[in-house]
PDB file of N, CA and C in Angstrom:
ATOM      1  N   UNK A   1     131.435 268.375 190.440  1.00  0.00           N
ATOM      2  CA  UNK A   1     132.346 267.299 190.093  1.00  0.00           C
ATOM      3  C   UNK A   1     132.877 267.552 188.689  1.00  0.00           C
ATOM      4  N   UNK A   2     133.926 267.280 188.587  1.00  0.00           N
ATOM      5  CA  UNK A   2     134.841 267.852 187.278  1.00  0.00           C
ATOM      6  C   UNK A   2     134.743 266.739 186.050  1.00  0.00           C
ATOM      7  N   UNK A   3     134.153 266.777 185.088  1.00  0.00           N
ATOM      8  CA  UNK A   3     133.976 265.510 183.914  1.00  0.00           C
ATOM      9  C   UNK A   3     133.552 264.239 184.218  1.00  0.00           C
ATOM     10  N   UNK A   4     132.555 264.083 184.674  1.00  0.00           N
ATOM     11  CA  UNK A   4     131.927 262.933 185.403  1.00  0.00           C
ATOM     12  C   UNK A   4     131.717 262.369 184.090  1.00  0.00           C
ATOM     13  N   UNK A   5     131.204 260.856 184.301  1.00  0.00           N
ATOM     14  CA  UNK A   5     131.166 259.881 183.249  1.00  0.00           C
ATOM     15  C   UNK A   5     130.068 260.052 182.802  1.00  0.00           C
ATOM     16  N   UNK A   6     129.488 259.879 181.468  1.00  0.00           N
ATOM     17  CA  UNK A   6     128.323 259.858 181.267  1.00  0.00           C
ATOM     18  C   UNK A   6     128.104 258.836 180.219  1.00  0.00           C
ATOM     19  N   UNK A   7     127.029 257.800 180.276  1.00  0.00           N
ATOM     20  CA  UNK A   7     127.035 256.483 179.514  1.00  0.00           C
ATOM     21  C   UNK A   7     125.365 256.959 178.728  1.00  0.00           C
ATOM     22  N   UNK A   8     125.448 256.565 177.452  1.00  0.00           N
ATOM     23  CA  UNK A   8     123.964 256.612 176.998  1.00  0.00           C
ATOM     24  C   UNK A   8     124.224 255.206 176.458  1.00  0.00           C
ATOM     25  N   UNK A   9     122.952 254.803 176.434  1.00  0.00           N
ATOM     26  CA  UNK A   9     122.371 253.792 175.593  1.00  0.00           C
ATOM     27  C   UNK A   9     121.069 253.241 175.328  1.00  0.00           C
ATOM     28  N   UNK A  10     120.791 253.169 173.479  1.00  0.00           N
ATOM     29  CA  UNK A  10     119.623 253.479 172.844  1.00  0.00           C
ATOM     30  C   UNK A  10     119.298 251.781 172.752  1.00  0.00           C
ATOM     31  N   UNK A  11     117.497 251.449 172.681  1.00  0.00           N
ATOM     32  CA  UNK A  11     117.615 250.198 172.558  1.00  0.00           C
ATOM     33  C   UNK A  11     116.214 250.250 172.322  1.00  0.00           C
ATOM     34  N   UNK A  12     115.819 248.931 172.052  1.00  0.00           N
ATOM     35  CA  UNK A  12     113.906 249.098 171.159  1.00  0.00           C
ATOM     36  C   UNK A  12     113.612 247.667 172.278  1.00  0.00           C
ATOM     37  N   UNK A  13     112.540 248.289 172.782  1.00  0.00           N
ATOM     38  CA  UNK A  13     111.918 247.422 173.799  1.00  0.00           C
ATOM     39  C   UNK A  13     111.257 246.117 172.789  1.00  0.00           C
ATOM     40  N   UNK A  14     111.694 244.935 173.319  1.00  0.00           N
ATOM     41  CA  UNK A  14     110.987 243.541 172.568  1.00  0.00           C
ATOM     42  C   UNK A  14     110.291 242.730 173.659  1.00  0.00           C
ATOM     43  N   UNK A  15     109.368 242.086 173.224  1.00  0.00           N
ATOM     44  CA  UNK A  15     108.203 241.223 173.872  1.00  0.00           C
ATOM     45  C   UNK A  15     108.219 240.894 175.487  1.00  0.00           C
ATOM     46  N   UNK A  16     110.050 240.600 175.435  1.00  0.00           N
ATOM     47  CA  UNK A  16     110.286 240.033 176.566  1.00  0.00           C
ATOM     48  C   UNK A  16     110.395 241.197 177.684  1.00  0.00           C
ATOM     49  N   UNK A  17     110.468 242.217 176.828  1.00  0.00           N
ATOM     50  CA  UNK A  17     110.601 243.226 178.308  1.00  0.00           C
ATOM     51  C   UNK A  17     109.332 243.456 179.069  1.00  0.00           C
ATOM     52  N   UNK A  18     108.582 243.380 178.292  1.00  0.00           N
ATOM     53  CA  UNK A  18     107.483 243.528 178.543  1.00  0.00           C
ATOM     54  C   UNK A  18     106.492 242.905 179.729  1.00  0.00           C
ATOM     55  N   UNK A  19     105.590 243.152 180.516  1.00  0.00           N
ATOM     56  CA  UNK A  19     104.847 242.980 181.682  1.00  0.00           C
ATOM     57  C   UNK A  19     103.572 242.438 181.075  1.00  0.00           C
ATOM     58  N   UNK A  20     102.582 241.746 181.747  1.00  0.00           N
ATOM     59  CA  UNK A  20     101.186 240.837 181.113  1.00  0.00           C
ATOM     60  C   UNK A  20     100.712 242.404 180.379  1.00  0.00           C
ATOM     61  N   UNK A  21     100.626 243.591 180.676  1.00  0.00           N
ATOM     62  CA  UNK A  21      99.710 244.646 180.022  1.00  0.00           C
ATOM     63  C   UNK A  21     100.445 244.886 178.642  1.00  0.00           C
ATOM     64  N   UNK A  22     101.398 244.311 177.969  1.00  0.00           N
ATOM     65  CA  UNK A  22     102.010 244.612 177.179  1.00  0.00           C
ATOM     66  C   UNK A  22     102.917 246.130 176.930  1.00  0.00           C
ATOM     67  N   UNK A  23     103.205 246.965 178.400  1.00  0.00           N
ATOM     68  CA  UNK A  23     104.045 248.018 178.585  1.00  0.00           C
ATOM     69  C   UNK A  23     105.465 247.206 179.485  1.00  0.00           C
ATOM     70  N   UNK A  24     106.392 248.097 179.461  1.00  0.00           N
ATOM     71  CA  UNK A  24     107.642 247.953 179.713  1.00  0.00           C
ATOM     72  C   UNK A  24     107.333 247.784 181.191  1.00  0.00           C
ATOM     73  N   UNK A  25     107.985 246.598 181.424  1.00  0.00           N
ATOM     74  CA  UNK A  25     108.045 245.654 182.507  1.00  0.00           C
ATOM     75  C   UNK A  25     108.750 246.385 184.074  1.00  0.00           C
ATOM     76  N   UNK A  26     108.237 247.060 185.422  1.00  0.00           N
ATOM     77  CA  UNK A  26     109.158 247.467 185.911  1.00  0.00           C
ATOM     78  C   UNK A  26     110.305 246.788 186.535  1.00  0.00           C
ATOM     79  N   UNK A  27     110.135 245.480 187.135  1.00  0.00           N
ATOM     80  CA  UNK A  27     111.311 244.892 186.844  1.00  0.00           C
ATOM     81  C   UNK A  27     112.705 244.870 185.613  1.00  0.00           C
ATOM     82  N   UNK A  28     112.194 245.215 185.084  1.00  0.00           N
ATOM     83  CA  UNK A  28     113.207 245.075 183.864  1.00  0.00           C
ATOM     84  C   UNK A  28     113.824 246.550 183.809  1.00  0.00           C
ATOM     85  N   UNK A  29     113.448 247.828 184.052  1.00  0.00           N
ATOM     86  CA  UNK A  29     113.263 248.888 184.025  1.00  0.00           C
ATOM     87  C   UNK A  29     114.729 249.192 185.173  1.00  0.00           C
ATOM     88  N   UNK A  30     114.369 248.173 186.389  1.00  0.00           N
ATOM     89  CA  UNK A  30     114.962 248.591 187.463  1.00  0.00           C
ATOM     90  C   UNK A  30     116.304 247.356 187.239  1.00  0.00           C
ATOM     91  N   UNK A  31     116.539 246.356 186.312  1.00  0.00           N
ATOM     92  CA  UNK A  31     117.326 246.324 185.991  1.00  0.00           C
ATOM     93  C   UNK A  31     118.376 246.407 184.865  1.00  0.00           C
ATOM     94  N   UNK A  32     117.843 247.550 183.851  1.00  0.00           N
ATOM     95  CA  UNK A  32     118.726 248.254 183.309  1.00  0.00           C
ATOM     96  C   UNK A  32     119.280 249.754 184.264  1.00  0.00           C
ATOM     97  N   UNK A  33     118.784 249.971 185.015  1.00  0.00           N
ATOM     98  CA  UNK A  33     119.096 250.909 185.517  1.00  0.00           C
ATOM     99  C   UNK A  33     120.335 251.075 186.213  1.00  0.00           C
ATOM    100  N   UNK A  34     120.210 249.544 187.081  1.00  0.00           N
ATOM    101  CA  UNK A  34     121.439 249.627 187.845  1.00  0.00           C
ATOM    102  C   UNK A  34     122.519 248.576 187.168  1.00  0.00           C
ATOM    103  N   UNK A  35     122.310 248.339 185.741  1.00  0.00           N
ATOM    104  CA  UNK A  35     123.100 247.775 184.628  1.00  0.00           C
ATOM    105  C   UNK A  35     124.139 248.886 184.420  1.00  0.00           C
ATOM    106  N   UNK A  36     123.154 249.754 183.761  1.00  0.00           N
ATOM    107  CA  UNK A  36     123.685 251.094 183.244  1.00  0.00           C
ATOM    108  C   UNK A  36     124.297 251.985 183.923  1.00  0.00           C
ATOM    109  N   UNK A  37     123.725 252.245 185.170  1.00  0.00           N
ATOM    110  CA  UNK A  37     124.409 252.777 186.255  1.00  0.00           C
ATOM    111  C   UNK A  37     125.791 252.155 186.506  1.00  0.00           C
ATOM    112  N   UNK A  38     126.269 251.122 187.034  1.00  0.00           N
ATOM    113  CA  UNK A  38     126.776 250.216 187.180  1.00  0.00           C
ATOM    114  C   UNK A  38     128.168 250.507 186.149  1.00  0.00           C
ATOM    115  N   UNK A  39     127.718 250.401 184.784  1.00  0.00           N
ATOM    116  CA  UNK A  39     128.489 250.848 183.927  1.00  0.00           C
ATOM    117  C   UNK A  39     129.541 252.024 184.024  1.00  0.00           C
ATOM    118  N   UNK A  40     128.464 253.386 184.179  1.00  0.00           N
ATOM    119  CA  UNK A  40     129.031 254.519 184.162  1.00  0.00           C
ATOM    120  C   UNK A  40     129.616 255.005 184.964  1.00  0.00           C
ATOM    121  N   UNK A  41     129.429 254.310 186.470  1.00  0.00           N
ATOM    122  CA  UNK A  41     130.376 254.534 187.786  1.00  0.00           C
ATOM    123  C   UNK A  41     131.530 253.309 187.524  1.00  0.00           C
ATOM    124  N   UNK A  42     131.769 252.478 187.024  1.00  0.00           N
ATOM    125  CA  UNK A  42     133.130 251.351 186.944  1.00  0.00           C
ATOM    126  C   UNK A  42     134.263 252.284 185.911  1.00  0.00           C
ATOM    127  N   UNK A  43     133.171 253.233 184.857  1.00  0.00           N
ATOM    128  CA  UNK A  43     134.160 253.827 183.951  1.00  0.00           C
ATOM    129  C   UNK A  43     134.837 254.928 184.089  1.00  0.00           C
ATOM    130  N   UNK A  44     134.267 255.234 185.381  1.00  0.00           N
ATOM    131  CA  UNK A  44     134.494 256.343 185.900  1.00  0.00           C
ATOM    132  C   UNK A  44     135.601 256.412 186.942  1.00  0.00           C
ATOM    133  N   UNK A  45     136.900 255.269 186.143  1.00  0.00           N
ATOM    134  CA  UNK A  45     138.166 255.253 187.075  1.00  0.00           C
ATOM    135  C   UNK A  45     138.119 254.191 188.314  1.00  0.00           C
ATOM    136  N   UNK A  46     136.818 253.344 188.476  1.00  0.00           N
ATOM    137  CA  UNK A  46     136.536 252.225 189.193  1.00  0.00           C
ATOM    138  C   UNK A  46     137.542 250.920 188.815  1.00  0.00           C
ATOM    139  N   UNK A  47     138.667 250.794 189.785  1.00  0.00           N
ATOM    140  CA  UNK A  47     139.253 249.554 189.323  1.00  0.00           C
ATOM    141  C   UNK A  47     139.236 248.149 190.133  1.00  0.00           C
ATOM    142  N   UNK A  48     137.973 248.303 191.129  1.00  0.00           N
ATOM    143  CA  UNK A  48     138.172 246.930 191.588  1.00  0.00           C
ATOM    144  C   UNK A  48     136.186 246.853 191.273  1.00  0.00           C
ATOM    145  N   UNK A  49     135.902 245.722 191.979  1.00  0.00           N
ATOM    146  CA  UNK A  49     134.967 245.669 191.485  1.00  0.00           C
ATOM    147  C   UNK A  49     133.505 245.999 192.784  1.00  0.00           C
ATOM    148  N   UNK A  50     132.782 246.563 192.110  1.00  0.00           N
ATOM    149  CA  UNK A  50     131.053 247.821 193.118  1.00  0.00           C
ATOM    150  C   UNK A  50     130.239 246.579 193.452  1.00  0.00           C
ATOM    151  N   UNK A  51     129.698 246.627 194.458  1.00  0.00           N
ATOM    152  CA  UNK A  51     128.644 246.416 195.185  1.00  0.00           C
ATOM    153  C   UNK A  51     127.649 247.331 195.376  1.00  0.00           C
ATOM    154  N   UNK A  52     126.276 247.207 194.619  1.00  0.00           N
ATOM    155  CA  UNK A  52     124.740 247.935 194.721  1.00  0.00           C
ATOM    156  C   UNK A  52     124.477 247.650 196.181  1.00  0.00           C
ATOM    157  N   UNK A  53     123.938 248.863 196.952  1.00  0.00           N
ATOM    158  CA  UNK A  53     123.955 249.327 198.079  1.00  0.00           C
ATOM    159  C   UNK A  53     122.135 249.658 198.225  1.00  0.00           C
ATOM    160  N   UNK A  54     122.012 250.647 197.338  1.00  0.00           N
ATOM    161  CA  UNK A  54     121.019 251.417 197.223  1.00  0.00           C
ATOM    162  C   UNK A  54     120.369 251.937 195.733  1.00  0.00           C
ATOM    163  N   UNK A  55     118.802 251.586 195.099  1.00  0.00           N
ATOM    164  CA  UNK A  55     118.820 251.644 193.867  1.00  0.00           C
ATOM    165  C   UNK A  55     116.844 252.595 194.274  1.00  0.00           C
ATOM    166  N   UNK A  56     116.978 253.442 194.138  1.00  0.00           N
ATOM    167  CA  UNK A  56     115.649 254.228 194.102  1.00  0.00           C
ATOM    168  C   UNK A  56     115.032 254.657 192.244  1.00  0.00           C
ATOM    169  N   UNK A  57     114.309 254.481 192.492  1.00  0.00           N
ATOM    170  CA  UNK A  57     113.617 254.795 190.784  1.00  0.00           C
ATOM    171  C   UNK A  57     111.931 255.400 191.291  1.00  0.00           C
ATOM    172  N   UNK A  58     111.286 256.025 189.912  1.00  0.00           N
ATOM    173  CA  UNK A  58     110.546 256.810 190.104  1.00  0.00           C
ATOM    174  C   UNK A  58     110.004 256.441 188.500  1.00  0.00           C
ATOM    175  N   UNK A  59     108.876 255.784 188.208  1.00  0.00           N
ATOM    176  CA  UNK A  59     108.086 255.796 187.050  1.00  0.00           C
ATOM    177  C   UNK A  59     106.987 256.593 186.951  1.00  0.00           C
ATOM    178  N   UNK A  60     107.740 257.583 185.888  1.00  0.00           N
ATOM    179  CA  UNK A  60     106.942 258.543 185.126  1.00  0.00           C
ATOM    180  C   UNK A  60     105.966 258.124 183.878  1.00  0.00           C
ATOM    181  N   UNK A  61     106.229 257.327 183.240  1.00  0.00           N
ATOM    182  CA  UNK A  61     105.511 257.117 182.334  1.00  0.00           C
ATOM    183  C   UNK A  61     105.969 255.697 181.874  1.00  0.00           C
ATOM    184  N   UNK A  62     105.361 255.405 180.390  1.00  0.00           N
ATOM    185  CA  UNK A  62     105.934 253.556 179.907  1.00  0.00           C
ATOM    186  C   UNK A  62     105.831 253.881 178.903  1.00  0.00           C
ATOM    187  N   UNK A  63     106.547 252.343 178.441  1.00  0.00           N
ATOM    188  CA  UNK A  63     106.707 252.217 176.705  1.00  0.00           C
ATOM    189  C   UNK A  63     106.476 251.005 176.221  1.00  0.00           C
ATOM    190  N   UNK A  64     105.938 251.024 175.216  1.00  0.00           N
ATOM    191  CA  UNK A  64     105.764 249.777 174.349  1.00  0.00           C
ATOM    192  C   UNK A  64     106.344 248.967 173.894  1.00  0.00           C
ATOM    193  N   UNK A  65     105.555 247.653 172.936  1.00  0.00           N
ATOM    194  CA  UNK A  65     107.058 246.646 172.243  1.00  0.00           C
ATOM    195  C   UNK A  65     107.250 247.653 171.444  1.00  0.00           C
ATOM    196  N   UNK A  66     108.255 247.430 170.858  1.00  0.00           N
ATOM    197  CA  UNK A  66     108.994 247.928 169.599  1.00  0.00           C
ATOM    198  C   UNK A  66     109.176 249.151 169.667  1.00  0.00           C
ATOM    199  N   UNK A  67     109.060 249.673 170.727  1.00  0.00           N
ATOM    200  CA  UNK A  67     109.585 251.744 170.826  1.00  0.00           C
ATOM    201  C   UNK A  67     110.731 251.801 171.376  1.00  0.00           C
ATOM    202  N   UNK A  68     111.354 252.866 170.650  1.00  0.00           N
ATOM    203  CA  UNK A  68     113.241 253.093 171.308  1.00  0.00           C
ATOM    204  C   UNK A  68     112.952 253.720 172.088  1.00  0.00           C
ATOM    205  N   UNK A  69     114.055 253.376 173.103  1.00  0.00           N
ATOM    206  CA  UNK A  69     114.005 253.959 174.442  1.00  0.00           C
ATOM    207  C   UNK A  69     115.649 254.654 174.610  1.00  0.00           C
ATOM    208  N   UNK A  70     115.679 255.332 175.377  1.00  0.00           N
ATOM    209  CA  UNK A  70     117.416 256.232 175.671  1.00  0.00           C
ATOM    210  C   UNK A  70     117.240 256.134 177.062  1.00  0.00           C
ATOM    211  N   UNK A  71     118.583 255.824 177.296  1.00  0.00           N
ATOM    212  CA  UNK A  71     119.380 255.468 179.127  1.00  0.00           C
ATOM    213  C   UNK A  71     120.258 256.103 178.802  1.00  0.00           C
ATOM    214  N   UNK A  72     120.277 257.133 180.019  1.00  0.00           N
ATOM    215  CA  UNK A  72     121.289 257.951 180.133  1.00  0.00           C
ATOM    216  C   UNK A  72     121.333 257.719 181.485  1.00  0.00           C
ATOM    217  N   UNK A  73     123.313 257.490 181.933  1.00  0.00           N
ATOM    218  CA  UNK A  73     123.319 257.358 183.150  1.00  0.00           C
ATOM    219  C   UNK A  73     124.875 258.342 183.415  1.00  0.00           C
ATOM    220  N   UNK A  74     124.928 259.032 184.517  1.00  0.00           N
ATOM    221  CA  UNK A  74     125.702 260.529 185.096  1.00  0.00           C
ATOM    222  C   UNK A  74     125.799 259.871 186.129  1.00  0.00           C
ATOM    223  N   UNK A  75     127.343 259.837 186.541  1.00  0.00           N
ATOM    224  CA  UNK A  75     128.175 259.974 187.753  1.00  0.00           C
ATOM    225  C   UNK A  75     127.677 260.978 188.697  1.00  0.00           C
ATOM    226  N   UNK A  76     127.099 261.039 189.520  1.00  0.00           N
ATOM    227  CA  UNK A  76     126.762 262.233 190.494  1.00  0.00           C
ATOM    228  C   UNK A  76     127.536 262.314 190.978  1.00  0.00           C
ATOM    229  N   UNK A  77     128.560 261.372 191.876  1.00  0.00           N
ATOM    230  CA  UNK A  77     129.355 261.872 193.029  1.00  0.00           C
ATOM    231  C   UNK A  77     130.583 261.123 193.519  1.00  0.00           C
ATOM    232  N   UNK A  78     131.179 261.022 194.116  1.00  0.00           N
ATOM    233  CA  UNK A  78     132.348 260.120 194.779  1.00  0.00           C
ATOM    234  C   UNK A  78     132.902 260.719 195.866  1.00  0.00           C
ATOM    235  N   UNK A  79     133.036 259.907 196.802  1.00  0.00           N
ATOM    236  CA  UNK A  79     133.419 260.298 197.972  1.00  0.00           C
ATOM    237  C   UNK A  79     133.981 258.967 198.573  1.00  0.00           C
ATOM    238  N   UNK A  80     135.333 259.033 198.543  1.00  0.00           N
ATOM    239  CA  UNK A  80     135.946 257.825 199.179  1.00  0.00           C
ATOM    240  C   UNK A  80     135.619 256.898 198.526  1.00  0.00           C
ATOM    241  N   UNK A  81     135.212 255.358 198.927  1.00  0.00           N
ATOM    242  CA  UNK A  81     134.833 254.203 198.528  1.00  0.00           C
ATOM    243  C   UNK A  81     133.051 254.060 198.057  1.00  0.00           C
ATOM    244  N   UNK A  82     132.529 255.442 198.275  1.00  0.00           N
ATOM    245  CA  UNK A  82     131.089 254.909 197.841  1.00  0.00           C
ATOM    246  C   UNK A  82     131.001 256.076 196.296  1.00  0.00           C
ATOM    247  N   UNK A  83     130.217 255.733 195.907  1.00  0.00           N
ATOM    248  CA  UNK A  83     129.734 256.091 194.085  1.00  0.00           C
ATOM    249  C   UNK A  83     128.566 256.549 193.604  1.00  0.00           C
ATOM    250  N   UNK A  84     128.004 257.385 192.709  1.00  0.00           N
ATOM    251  CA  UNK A  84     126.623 257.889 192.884  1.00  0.00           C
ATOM    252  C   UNK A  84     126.441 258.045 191.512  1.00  0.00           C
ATOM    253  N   UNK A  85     125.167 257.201 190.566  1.00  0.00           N
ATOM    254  CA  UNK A  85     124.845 257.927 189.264  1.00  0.00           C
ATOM    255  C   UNK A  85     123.787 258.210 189.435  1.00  0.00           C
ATOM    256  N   UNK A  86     122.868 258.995 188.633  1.00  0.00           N
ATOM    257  CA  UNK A  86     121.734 259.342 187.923  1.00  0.00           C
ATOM    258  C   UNK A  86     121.298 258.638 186.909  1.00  0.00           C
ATOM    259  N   UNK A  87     119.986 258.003 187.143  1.00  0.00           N
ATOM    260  CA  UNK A  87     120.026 257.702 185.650  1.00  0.00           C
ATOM    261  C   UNK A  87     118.773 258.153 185.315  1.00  0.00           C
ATOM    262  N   UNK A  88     118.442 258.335 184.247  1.00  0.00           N
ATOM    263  CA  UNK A  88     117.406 258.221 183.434  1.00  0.00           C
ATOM    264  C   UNK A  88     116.753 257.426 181.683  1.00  0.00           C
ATOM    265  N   UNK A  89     115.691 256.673 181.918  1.00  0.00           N
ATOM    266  CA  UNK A  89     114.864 256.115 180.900  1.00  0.00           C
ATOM    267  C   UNK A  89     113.841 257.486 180.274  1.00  0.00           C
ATOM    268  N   UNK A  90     114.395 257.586 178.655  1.00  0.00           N
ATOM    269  CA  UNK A  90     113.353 258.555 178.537  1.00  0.00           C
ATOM    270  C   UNK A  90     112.891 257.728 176.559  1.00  0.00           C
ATOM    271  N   UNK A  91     111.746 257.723 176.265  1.00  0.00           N
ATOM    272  CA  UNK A  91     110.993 256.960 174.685  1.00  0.00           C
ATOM    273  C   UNK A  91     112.018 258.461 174.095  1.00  0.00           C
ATOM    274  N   UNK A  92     112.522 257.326 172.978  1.00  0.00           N
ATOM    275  CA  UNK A  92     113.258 258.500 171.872  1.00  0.00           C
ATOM    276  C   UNK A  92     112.296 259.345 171.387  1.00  0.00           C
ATOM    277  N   UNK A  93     111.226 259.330 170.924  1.00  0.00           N
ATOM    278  CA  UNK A  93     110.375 260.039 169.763  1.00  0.00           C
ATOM    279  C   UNK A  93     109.907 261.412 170.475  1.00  0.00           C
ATOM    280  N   UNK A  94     109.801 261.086 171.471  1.00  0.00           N
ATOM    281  CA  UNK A  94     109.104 262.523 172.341  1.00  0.00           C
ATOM    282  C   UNK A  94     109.383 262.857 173.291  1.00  0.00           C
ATOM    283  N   UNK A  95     110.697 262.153 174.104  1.00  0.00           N
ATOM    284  CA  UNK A  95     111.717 262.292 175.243  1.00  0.00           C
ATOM    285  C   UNK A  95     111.191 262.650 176.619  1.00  0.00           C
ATOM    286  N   UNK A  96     109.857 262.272 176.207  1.00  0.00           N
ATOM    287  CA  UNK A  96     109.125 261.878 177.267  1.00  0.00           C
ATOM    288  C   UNK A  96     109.722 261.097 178.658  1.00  0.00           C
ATOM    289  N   UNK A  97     109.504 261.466 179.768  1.00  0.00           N
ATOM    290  CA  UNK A  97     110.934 260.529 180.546  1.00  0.00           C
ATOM    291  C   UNK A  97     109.476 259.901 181.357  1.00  0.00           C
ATOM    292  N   UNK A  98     110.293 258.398 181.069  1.00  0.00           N
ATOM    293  CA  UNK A  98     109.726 256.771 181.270  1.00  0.00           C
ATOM    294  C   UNK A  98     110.089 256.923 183.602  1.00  0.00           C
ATOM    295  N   UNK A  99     111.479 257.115 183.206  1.00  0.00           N
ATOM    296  CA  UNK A  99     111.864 256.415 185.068  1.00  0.00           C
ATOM    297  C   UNK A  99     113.226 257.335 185.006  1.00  0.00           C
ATOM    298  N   UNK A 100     113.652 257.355 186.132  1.00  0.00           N
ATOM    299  CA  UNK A 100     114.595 258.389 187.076  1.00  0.00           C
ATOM    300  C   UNK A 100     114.786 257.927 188.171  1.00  0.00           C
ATOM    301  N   UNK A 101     116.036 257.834 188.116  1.00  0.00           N
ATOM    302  CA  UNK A 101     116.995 256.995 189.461  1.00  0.00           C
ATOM    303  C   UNK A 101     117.650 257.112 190.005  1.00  0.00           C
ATOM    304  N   UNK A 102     118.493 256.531 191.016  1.00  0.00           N
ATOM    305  CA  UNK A 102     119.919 257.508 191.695  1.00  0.00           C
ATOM    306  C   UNK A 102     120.464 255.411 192.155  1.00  0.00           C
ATOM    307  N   UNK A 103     121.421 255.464 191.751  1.00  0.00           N
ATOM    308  CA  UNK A 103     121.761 253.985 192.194  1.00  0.00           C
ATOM    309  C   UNK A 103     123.309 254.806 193.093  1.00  0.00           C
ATOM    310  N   UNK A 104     123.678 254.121 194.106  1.00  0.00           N
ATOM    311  CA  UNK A 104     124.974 254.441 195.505  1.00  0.00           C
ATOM    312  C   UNK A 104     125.527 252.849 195.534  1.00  0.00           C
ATOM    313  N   UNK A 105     126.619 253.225 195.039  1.00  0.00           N
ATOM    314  CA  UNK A 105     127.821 251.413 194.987  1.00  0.00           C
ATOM    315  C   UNK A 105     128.737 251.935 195.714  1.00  0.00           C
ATOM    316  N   UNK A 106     129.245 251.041 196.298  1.00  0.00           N
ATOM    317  CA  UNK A 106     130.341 251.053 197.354  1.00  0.00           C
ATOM    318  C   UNK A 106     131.639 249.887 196.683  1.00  0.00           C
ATOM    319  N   UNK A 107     132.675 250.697 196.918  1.00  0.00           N
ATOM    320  CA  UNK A 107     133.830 249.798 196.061  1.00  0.00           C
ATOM    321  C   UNK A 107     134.008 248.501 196.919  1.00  0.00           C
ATOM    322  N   UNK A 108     134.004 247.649 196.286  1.00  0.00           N
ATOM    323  CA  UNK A 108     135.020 246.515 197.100  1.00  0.00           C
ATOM    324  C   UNK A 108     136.547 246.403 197.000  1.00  0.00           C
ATOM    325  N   UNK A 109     136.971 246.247 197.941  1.00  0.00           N
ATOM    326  CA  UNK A 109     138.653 246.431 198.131  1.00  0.00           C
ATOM    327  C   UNK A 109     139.155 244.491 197.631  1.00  0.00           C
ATOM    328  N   UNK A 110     140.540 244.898 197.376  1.00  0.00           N
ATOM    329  CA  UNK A 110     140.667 243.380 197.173  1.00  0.00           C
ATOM    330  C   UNK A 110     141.580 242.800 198.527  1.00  0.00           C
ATOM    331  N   UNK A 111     140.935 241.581 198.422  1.00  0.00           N
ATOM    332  CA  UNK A 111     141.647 240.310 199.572  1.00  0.00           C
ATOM    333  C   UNK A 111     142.956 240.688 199.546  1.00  0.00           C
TER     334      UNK A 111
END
């Protein structure tokens, strides 16, 4: 695929992300993912508005309060009306990768 979109974004995990063990919450995990995802397939020449179809993730590791974390999310694919990123959660300090994802949106057409 020729210059696919690619979205990063850096952010420091606070209290609330957090799960009773005091590590990064996977709920929360799985919705920055398809936040971010979400993002990088709409910018990617998306002009009406995606419907989440399909959101797979894979936790590799966790993170704490107050540790920066990096989301990086890659356009994988397009084909007609459906959409494909990659994403990944990886702790800034040692790029250690947290979670790894593949989110598939399907465009909605307008009325």
């Amino acid at each position: 695929m020729e210059d696919s979109a690619i979205l990063r974004v850096t952010t420091y995990l606070e209290e609330l992300s957090n799960g009773e063990d005091g590590t990064f919450h996977t709920g929360v995990i799985a919705a920055l993912m398809e936040l971010i995802g979400a993002t990088a397939i709409y910018s990617d020449g998306g002009s009406h508005s995606h419907a989440s179809i399909d959101l797979n993730y894979s936790l590799d590791s966790t993170a704490k309060n107050k540790e920066e974390v990096k989301i990086e999310a890659r356009v994988a694919g397009k084909k007609e009306d459906l959409n494909s990123a990659v994403i990944e959660i990886r702790r800034e300090y040692d790029e250690e990768l947290i979670a790894m994802g593949r989110l598939r949106m399907v465009q909605l057409k307008p009325q």
